[in-house]
Protein backbone atom coordinates (compact mmCIF):
# COMPACT_ATOMS: atom_id res chain seq x y z
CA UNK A 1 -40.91 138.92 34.27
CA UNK A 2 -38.92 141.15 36.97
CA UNK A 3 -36.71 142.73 34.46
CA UNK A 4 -39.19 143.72 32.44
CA UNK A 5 -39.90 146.94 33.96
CA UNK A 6 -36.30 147.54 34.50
CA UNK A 7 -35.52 147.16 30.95
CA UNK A 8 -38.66 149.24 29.66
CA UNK A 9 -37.04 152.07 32.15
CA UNK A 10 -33.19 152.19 30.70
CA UNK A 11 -33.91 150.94 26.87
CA UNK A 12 -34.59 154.85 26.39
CA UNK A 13 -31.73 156.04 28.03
CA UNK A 14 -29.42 152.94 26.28
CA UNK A 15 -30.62 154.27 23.18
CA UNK A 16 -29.52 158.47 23.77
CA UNK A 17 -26.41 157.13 24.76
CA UNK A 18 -25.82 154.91 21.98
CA UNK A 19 -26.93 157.69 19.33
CA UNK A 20 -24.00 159.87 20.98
CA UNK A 21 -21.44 157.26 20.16
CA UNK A 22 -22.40 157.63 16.82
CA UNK A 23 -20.22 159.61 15.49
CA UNK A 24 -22.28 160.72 12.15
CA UNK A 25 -25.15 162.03 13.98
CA UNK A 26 -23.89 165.31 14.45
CA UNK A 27 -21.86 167.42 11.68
CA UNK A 28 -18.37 167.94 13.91
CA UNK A 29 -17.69 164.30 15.04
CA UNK A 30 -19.10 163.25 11.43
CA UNK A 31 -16.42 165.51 9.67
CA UNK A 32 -13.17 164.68 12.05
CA UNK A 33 -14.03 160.99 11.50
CA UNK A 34 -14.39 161.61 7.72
CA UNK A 35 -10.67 162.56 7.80
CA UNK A 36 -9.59 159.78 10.26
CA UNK A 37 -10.86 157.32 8.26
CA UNK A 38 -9.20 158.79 4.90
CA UNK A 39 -5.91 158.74 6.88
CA UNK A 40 -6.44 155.06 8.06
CA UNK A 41 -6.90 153.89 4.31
CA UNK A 42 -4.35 155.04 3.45
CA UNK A 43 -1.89 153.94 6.15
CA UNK A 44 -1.04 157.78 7.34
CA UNK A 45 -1.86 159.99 10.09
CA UNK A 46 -4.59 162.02 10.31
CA UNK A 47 -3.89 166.19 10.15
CA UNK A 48 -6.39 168.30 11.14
CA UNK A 49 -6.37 172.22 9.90
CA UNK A 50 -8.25 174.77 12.79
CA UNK A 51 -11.69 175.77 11.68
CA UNK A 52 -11.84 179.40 11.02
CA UNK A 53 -14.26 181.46 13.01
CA UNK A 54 -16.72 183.35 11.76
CA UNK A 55 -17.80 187.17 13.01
CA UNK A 56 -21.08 187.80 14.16
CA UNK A 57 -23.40 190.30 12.60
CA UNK A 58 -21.86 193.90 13.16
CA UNK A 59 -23.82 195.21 16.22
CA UNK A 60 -27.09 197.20 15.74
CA UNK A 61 -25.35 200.45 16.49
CA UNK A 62 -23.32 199.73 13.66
CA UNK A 63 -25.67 198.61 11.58
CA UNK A 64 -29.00 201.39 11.61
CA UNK A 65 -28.27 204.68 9.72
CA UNK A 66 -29.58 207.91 10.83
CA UNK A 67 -32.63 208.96 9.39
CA UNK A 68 -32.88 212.48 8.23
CA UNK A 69 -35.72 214.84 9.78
CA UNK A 70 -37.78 217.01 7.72
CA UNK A 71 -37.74 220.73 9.14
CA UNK A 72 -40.96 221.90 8.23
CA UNK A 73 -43.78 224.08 10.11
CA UNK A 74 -46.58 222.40 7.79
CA UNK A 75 -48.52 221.16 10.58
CA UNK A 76 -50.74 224.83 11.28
CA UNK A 77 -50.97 224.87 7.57
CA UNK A 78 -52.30 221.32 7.06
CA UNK A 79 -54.72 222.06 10.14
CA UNK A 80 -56.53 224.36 7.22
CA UNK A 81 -57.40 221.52 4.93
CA UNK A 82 -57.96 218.97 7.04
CA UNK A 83 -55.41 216.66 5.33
CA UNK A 84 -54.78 212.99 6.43
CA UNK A 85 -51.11 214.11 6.20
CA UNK A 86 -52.09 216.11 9.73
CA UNK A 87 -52.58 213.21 11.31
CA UNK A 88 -49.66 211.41 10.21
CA UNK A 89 -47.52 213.76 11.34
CA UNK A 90 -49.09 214.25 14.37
CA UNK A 91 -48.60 210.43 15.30
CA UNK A 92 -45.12 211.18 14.27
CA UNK A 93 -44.43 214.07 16.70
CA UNK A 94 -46.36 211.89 19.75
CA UNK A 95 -44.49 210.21 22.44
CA UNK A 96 -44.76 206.93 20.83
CA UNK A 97 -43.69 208.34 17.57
CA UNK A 98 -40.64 209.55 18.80
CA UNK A 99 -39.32 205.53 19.47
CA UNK A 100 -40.51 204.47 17.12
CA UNK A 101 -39.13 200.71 15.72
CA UNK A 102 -37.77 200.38 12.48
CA UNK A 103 -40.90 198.81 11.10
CA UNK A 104 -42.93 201.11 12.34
CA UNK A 105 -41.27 204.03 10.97
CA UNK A 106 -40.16 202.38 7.45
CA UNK A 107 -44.48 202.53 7.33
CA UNK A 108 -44.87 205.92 8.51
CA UNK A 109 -42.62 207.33 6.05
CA UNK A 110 -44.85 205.26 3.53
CA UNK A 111 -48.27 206.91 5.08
CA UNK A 112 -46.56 209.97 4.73
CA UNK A 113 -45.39 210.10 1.02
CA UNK A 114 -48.80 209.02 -0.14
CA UNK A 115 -50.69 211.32 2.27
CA UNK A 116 -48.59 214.08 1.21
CA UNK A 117 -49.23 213.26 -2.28
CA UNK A 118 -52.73 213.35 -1.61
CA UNK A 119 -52.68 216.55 0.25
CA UNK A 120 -51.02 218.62 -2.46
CA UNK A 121 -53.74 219.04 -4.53
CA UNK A 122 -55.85 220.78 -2.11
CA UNK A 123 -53.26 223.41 -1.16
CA UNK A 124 -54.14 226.97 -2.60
CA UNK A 125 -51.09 228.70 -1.38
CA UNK A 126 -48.21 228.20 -3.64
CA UNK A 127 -45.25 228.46 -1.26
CA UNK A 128 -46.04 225.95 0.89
CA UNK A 129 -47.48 223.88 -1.88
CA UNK A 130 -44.03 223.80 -3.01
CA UNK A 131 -42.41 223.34 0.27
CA UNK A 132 -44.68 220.44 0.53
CA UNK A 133 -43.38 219.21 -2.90
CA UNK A 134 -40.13 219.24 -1.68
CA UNK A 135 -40.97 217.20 1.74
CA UNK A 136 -42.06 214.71 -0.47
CA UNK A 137 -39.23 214.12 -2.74
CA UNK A 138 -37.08 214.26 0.36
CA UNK A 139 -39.15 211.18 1.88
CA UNK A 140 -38.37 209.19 -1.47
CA UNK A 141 -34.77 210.07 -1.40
CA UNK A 142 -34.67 208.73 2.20
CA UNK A 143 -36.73 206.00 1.85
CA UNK A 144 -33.96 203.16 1.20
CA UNK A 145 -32.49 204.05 4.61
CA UNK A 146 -35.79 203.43 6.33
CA UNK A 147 -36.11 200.02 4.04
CA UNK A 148 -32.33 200.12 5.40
CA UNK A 149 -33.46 200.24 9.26
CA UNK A 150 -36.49 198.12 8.80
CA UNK A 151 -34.39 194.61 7.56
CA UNK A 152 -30.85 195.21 8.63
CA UNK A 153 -31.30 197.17 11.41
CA UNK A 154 -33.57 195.13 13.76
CA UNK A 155 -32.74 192.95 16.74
CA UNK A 156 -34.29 190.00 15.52
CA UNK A 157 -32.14 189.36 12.61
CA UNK A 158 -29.08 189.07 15.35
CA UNK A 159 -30.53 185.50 16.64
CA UNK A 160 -31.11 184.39 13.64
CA UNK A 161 -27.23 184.93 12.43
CA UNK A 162 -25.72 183.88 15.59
CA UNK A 163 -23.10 181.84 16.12
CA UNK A 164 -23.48 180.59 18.74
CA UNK A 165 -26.02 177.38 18.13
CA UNK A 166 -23.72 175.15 16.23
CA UNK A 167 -23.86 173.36 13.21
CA UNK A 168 -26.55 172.96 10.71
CA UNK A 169 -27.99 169.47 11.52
CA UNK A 170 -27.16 166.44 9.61
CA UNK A 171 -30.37 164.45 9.16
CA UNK A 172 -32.83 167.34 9.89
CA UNK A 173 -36.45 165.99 9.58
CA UNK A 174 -38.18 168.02 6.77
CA UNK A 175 -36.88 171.80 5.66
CA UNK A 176 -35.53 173.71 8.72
CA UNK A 177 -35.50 176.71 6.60
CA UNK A 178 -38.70 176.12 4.47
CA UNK A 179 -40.37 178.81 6.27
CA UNK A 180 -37.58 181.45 6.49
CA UNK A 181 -37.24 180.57 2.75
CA UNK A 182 -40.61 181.59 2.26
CA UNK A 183 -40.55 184.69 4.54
CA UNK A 184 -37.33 186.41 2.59
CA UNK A 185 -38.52 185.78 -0.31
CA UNK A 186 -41.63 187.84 0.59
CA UNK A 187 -39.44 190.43 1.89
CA UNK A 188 -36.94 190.90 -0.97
CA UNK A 189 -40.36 191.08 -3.40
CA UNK A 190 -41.57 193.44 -1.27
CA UNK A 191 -38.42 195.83 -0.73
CA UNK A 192 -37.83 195.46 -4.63
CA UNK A 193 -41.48 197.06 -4.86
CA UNK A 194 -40.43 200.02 -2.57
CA UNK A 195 -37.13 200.69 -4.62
CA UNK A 196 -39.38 201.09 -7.68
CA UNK A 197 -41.02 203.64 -5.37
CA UNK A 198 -44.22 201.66 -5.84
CA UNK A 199 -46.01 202.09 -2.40
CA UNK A 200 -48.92 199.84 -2.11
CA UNK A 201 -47.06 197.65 -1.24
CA UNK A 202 -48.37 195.84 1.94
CA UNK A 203 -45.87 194.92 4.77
CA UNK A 204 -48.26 193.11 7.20
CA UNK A 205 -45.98 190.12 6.83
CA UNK A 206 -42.96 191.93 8.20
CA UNK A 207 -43.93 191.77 11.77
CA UNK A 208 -44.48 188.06 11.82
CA UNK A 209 -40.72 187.65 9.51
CA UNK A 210 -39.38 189.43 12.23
CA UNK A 211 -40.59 186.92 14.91
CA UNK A 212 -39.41 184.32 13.57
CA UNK A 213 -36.00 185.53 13.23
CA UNK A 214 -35.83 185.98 16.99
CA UNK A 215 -36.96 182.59 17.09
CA UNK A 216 -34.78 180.93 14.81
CA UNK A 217 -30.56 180.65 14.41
CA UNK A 218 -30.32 178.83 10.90
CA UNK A 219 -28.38 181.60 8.96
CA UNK A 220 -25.70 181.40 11.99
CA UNK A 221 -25.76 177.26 11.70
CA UNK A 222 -24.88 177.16 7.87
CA UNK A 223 -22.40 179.51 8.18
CA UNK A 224 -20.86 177.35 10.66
CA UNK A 225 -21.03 174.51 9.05
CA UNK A 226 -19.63 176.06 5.61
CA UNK A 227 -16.34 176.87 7.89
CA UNK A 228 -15.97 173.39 9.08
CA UNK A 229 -16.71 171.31 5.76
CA UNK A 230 -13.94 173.70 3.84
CA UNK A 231 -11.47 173.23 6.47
CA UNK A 232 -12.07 169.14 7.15
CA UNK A 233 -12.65 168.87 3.29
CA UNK A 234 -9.04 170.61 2.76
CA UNK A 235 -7.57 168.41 5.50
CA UNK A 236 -8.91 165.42 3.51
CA UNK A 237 -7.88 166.71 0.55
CA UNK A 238 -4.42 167.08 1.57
CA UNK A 239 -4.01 163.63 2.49
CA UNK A 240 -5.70 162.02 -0.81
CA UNK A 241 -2.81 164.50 -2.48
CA UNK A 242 0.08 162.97 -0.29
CA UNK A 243 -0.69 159.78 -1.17
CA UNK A 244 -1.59 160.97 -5.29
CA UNK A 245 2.07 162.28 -5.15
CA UNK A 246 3.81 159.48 -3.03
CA UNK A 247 3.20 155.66 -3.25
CA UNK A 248 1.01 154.88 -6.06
CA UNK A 249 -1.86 153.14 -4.74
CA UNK A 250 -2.00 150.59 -7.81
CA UNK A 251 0.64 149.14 -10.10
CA UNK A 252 0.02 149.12 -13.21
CA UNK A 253 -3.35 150.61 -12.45
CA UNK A 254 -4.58 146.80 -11.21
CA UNK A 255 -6.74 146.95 -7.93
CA UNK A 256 -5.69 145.39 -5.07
CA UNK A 257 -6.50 144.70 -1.27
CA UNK A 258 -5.93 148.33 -0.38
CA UNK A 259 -7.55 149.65 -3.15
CA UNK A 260 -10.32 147.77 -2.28
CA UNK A 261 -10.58 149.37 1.23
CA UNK A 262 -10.07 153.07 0.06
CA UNK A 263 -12.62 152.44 -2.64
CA UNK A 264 -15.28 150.66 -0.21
CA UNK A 265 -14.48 153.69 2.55
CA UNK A 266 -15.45 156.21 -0.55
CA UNK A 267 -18.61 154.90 -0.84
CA UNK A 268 -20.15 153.98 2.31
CA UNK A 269 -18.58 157.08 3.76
CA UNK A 270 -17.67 159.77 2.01
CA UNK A 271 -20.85 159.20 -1.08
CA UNK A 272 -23.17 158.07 1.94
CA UNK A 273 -22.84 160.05 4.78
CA UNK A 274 -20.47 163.44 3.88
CA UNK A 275 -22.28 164.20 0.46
CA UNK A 276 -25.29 164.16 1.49
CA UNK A 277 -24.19 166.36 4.43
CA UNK A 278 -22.89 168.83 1.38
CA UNK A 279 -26.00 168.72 -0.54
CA UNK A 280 -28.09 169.63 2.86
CA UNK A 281 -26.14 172.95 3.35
CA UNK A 282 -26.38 173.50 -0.12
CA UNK A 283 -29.66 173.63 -0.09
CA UNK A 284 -30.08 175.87 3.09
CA UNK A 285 -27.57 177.96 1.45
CA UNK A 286 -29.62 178.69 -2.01
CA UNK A 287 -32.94 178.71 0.20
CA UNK A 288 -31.57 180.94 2.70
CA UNK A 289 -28.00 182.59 2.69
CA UNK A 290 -28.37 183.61 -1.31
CA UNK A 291 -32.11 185.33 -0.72
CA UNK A 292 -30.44 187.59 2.16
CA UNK A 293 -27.30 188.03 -0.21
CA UNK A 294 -30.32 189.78 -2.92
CA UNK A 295 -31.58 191.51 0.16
CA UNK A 296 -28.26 193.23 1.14
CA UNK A 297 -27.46 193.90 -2.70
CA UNK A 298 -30.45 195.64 -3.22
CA UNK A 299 -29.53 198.25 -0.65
CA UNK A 300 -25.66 198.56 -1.69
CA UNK A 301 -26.11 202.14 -1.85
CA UNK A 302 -26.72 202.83 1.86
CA UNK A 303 -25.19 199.73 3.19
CA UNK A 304 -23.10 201.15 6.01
CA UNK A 305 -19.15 200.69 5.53
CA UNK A 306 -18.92 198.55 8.74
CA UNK A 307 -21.96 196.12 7.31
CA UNK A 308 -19.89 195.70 4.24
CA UNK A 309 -17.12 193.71 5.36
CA UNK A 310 -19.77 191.35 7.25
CA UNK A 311 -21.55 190.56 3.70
CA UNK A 312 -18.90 190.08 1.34
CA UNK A 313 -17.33 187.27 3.88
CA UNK A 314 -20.77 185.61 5.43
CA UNK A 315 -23.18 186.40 2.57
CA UNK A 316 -21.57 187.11 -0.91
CA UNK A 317 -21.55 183.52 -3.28
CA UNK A 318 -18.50 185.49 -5.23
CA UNK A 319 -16.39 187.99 -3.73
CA UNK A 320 -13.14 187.39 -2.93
CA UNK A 321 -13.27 187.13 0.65
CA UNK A 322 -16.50 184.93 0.00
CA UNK A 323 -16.63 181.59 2.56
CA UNK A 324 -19.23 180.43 0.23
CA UNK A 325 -16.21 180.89 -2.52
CA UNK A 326 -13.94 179.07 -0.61
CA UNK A 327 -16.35 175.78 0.09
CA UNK A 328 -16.91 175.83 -3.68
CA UNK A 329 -12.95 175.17 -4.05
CA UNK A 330 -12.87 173.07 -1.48
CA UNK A 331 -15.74 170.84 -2.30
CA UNK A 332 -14.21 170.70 -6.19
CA UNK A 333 -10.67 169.87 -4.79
CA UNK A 334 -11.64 167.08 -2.74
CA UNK A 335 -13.60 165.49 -5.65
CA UNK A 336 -10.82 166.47 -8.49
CA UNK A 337 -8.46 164.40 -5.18
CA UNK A 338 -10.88 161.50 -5.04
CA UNK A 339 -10.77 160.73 -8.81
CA UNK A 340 -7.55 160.74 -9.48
CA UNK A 341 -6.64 158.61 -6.57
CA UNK A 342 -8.68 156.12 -7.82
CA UNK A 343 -8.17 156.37 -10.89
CA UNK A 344 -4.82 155.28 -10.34
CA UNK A 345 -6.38 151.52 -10.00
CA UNK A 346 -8.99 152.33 -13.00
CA UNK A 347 -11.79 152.99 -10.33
CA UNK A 348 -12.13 156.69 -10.87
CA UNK A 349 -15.79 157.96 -9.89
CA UNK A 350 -18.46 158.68 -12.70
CA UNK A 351 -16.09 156.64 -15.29
């Protein structure tokens, strides 16, 4: 047939542009038309709250601390014993050495420690044995700011906190974060290993976390998407309360047509399409925003002042300032709203 070719051509496109009238496909749409539809229920116009904004990850200057230099003219001595430590700081003192990347110099001040620690038995002459002592207990004190540099203060973990890709998606297929999950999880083990000052500790893996932070922006997303579901969640909270305060929406707690609609809107909306929404940035939240929250707290001590305002609002689960805090209250509110509007017609949720 002579349409047939036509049709196989713009069923495709027919189909894009019918999945972008669909207003649940995509977390902002889905959330304003949550709180349209509330406000049509229940005969009232819809109010909608602005969506707070976020900050982005204090820049890099403001994030890596200075590491402190060891002054020490070891490197004639060492020369005498042929130490591996000669070498390291050799490397160090190169033209490479001197830019080095965070990584990179979180390990040399590893190779150092434990070459240092190797070298001091071999040293006859007590002065600089002691000197060398002290270069060594100096690394370890500094250590946490390299750790410090190495996690906090790279470029890569900028993409993957930015802002600027949206939402977290609604019906992602599989775990978007599954593998970021997986690569914090190795990193937290492995800075908790360093803190204990245990060094054998491999960080091979770091490189590869690091890439796929540049190539990833999920942290940003649910951090988005926590902002918008407290504020449309509030908005739709504040309309189930204005009708919980006003016009009872039963007599005499008997159902009727209205009650009927609010109740059927609960369910094939707000159970079937914004819950599960909830329960999907919940889970990138435990999987991903809580690991980095145990990676930041592990390094309170040397967390910069200007990084600490960042973490208690975009990563913390309890501080005051906490948007994680603040969708907890939210998401309880709107459910504590939901039940007792219907249980003013005996329909109340879970009884």
């Amino acid at each position: 047939m002579p349409g047939t070719g036509i049709c196989r051509i713009f069923a495709p496109v027919l189909a894009v542009l019918l999945a972008g009238c669909d207003p649940f496909s995509d977390a902002r749409p889905m959330m304003d038309e949550y709180v349209e539809r509330v406000a049509r229920v229940l005969e009232t116009d819809p109010e909608f709250s602005d969506i707070p904004s976020a900050s982005q990850l204090p820049r890099r200057r403001d994030r890596v601390l200075t590491m402190p230099e060891l002054d020490m003219g070891m490197l004639d001595f060492l020369s005498l014993y042929g130490c591996e430590l000669q070498y390291v700081v050799g490397e160090k003192n190169s033209v490479m050495g001197r830019v080095m990347q965070p990584l990179n110099r979180l390990r040399y001040e590893i190779r150092f420690i434990e070459a240092a620690r190797d070298c001091l038995p071999d040293i006859e002459d007590e002065e600089f044995a002691e000197e060398l002592a002290g270069g060594i207990d100096s690394k370890l004190e500094s250590l946490p700011i390299a750790i410090w540099n190495a996690t906090w203060g790279v470029e890569e973990i900028e993409k993957l906190f930015t802002l600027a890709k949206g939402y977290y998606p609604v019906a992602p297929e599989g775990n978007p974060v599954s593998d970021l999950a997986l690569d914090i999880d190795s990193l937290n083990a492995a800075v908790a290993r360093l803190y204990s000052e245990d060094l054998a500790v491999s960080l091979d893996f770091a490189g590869d976390v690091h890439q796929r932070w540049q190539a990833e922006y999920r942290a940003g997303q649910l951090i988005n998407s926590a902002l918008l579901l407290t504020a449309r969640l509030k908005d739709g909270t504040a309309l189930l309360k204005q009708r919980i305060e006003g016009k009872p929406l039963c007599i005499n707690g008997q159902p009727n047509n209205q009650s009927d609609i609010v109740q059927s809107m609960f369910f094939s909306v707000y159970i079937e399409k914004i819950q599960p929404y909830m329960s999907t940035v919940t889970q990138g939240r435990v999987a991903l925003i809580e690991p980095f929250e145990q990676l930041a707290e592990m390094q309170r001590a040397v967390m910069p002042e200007s990084f600490a305002g960042w973490y208690e609002r975009h990563l913390s689960q309890s501080a005051e300032a906490s948007l994680w805090r603040e969708l907890d209250v939210a998401m309880m509110a709107h459910t504590k709203a939901w039940q007792e509007l219907l249980g003013q017609c005996g329909l109340r949720p879970g009884a």
